[in-house]
Protein backbone atom coordinates (compact mmCIF):
# COMPACT_ATOMS: atom_id res chain seq x y z
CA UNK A 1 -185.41 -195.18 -175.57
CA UNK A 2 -182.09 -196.17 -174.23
CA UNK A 3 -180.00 -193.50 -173.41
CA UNK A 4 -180.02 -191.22 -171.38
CA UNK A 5 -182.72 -193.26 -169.80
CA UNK A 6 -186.30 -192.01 -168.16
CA UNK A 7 -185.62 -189.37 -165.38
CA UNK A 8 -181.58 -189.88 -165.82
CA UNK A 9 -179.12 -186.54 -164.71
CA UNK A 10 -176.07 -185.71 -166.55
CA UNK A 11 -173.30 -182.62 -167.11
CA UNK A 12 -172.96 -183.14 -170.74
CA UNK A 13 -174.30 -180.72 -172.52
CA UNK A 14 -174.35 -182.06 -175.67
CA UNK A 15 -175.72 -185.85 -174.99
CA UNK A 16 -175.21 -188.72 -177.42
CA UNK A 17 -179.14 -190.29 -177.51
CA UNK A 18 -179.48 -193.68 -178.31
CA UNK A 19 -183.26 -195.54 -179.35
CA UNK A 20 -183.68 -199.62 -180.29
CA UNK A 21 -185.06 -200.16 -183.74
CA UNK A 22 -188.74 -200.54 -183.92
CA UNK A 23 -189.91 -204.07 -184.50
CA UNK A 24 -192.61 -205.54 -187.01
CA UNK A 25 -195.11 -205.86 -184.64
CA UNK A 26 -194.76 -201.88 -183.93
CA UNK A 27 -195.28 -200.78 -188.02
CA UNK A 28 -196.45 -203.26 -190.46
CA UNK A 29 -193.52 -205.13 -191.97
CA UNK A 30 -191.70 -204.74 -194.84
CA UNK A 31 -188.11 -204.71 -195.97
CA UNK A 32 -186.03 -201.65 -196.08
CA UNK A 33 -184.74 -198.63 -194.30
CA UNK A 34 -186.18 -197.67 -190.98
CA UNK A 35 -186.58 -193.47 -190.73
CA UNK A 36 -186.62 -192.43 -187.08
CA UNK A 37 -188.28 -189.24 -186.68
CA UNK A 38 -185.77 -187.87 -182.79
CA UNK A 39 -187.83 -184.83 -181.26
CA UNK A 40 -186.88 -182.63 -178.50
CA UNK A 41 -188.43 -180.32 -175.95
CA UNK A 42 -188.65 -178.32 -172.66
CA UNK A 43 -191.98 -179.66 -172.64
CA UNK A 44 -193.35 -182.70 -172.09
CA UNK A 45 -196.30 -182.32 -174.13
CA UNK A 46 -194.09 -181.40 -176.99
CA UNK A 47 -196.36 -178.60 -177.40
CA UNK A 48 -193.01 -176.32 -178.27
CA UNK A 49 -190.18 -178.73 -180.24
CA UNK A 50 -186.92 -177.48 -179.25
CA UNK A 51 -185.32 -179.86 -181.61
CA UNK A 52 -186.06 -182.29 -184.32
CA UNK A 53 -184.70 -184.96 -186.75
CA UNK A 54 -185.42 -187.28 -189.26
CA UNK A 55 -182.92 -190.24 -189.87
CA UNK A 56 -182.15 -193.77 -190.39
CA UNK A 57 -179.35 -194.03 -187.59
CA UNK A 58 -180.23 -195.02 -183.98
CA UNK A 59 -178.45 -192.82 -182.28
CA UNK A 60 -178.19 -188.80 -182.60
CA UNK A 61 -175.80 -186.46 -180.62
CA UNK A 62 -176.53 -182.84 -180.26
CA UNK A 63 -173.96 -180.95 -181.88
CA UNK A 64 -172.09 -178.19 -180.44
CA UNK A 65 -173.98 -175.33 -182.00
CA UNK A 66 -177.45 -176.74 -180.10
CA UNK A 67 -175.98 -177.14 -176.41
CA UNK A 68 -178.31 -177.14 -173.48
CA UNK A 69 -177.41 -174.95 -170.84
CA UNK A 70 -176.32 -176.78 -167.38
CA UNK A 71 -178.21 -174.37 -165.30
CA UNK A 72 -180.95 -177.41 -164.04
CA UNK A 73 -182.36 -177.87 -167.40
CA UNK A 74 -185.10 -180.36 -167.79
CA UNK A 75 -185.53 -181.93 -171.16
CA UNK A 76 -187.84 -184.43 -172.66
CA UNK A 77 -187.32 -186.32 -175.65
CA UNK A 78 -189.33 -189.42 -177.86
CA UNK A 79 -188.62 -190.82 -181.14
CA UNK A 80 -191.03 -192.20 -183.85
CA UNK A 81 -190.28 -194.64 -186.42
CA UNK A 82 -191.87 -194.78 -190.66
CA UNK A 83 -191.30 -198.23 -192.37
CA UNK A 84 -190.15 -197.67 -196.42
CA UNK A 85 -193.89 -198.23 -197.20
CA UNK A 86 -194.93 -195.10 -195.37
CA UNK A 87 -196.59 -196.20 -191.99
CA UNK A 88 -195.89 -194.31 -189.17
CA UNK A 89 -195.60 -195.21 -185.53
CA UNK A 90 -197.13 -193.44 -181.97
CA UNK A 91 -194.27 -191.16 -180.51
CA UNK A 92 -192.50 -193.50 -177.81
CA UNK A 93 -193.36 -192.38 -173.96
CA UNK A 94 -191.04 -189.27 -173.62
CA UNK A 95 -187.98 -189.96 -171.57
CA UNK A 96 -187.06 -187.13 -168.86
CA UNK A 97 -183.00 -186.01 -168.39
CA UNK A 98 -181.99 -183.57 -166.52
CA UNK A 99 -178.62 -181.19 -167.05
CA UNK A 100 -176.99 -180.07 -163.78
CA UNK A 101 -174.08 -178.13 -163.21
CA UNK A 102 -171.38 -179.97 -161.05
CA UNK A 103 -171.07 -178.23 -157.82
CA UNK A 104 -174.35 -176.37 -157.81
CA UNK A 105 -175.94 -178.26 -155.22
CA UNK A 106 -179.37 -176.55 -154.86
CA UNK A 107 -179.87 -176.02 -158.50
CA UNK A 108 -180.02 -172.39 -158.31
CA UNK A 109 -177.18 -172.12 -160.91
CA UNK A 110 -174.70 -169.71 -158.60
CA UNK A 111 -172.21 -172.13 -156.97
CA UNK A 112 -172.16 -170.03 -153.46
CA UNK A 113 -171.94 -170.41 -149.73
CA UNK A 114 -175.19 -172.50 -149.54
CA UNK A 115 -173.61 -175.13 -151.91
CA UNK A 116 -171.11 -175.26 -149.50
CA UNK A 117 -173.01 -175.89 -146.80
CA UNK A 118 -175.21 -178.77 -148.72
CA UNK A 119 -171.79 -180.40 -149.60
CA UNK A 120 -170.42 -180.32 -145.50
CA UNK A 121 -173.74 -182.00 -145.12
CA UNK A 122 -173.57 -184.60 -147.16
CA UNK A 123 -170.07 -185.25 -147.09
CA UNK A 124 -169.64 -185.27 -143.37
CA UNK A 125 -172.65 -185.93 -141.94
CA UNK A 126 -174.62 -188.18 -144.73
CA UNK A 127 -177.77 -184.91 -145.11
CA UNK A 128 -178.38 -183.90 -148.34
CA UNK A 129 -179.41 -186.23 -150.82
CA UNK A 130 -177.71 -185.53 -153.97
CA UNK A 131 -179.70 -186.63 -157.28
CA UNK A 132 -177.39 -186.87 -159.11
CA UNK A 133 -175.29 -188.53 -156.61
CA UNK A 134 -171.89 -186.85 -157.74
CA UNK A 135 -173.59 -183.58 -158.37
CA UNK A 136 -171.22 -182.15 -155.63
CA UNK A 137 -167.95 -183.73 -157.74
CA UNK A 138 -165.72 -180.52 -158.23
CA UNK A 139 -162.10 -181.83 -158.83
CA UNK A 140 -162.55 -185.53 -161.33
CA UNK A 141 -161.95 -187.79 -158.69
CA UNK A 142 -165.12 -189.33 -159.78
CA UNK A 143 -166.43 -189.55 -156.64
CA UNK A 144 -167.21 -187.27 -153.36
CA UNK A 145 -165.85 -186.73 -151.09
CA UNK A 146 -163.48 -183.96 -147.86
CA UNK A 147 -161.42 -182.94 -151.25
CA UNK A 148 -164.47 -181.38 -152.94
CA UNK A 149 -165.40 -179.15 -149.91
CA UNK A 150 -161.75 -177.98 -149.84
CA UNK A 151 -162.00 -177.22 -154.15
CA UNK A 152 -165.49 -175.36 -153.75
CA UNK A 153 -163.93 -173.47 -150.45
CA UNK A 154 -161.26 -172.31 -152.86
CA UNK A 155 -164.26 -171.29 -155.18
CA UNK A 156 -166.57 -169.93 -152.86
CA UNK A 157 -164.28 -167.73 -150.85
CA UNK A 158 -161.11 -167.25 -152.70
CA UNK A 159 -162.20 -167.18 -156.49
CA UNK A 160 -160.65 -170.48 -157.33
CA UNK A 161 -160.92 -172.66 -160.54
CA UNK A 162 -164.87 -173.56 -161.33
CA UNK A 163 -165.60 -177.46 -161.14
CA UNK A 164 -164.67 -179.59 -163.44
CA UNK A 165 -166.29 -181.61 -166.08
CA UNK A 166 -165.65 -185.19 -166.09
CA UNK A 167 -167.76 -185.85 -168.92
């Protein structure tokens, strides 16, 4: 599994994911089309699939209609792979990724004075650890910093513009 990676954080709610191709040593070999079976899930047991495909593509990107909320959603996904003559590979290990919404520093999904506080922290006085490390990025600078205190200020307290989405 190649992207996102294992235990990766990201904003986009709609990821791209991207698998290698599955080698004759994995399925017995024989010529033709690969079929990737993409799964998936809340859980990582995959006892409940959230999502599911079958293709011959290496790469899949979650349309529109299927976003994932932002609001600290965990997700785990695995593909499996059947060569033309019908054998069918293990799952792969299930890769975790984790949605965050930027400015929500706790997780709690209200962007509020305790955010703020976080943020002062880690901005000023190197506290908070951040995973993801730009999970306090309000304004696309791509990186954070005394001018993201001042945007979520003008969210917190004066009802300014939500964070943006550099994605």
């Amino acid at each position: 599994l190649l992207s996102p990676p294992d235990q990766s954080y990201g904003a986009d709610v709609t990821p791209a994911f991207t698998w290698g191709s599955v080698t004759a040593r994995t399925l017995a070999a024989s010529a033709g089309v690969m079929l990737y079976h993409w799964e998936l899930s809340f859980d990582s047991t995959f006892g409940s699939i959230r999502d599911s495909l079958t293709t011959s593509s290496q790469t899949y990107q979650l349309p529109a209609n299927r976003a994932l909320s932002t609001c600290s959603t965990v997700v785990f996904w695995r593909v499996s792979a059947t060569d033309p003559a019908g054998n069918e590979s293990l799952p792969s290990a299930a890769a975790r990724h984790e949605l965050f919404a930027y400015g929500d520093m706790n997780g709690d999904c209200v962007i509020d004075a305790v955010d703020l506080s976080l943020l002062i922290d880690f901005v000023f006085f190197a506290g908070a650890t951040m995973p993801p490390p730009d999970r306090g990025e309000m304004n696309c600078t791509l990186g954070v910093d005394a001018t993201d205190l001042a945007y979520m200020i003008d969210l917190v307290y004066f009802g300014g513009p939500a964070a943006c989405n550099p994605n």
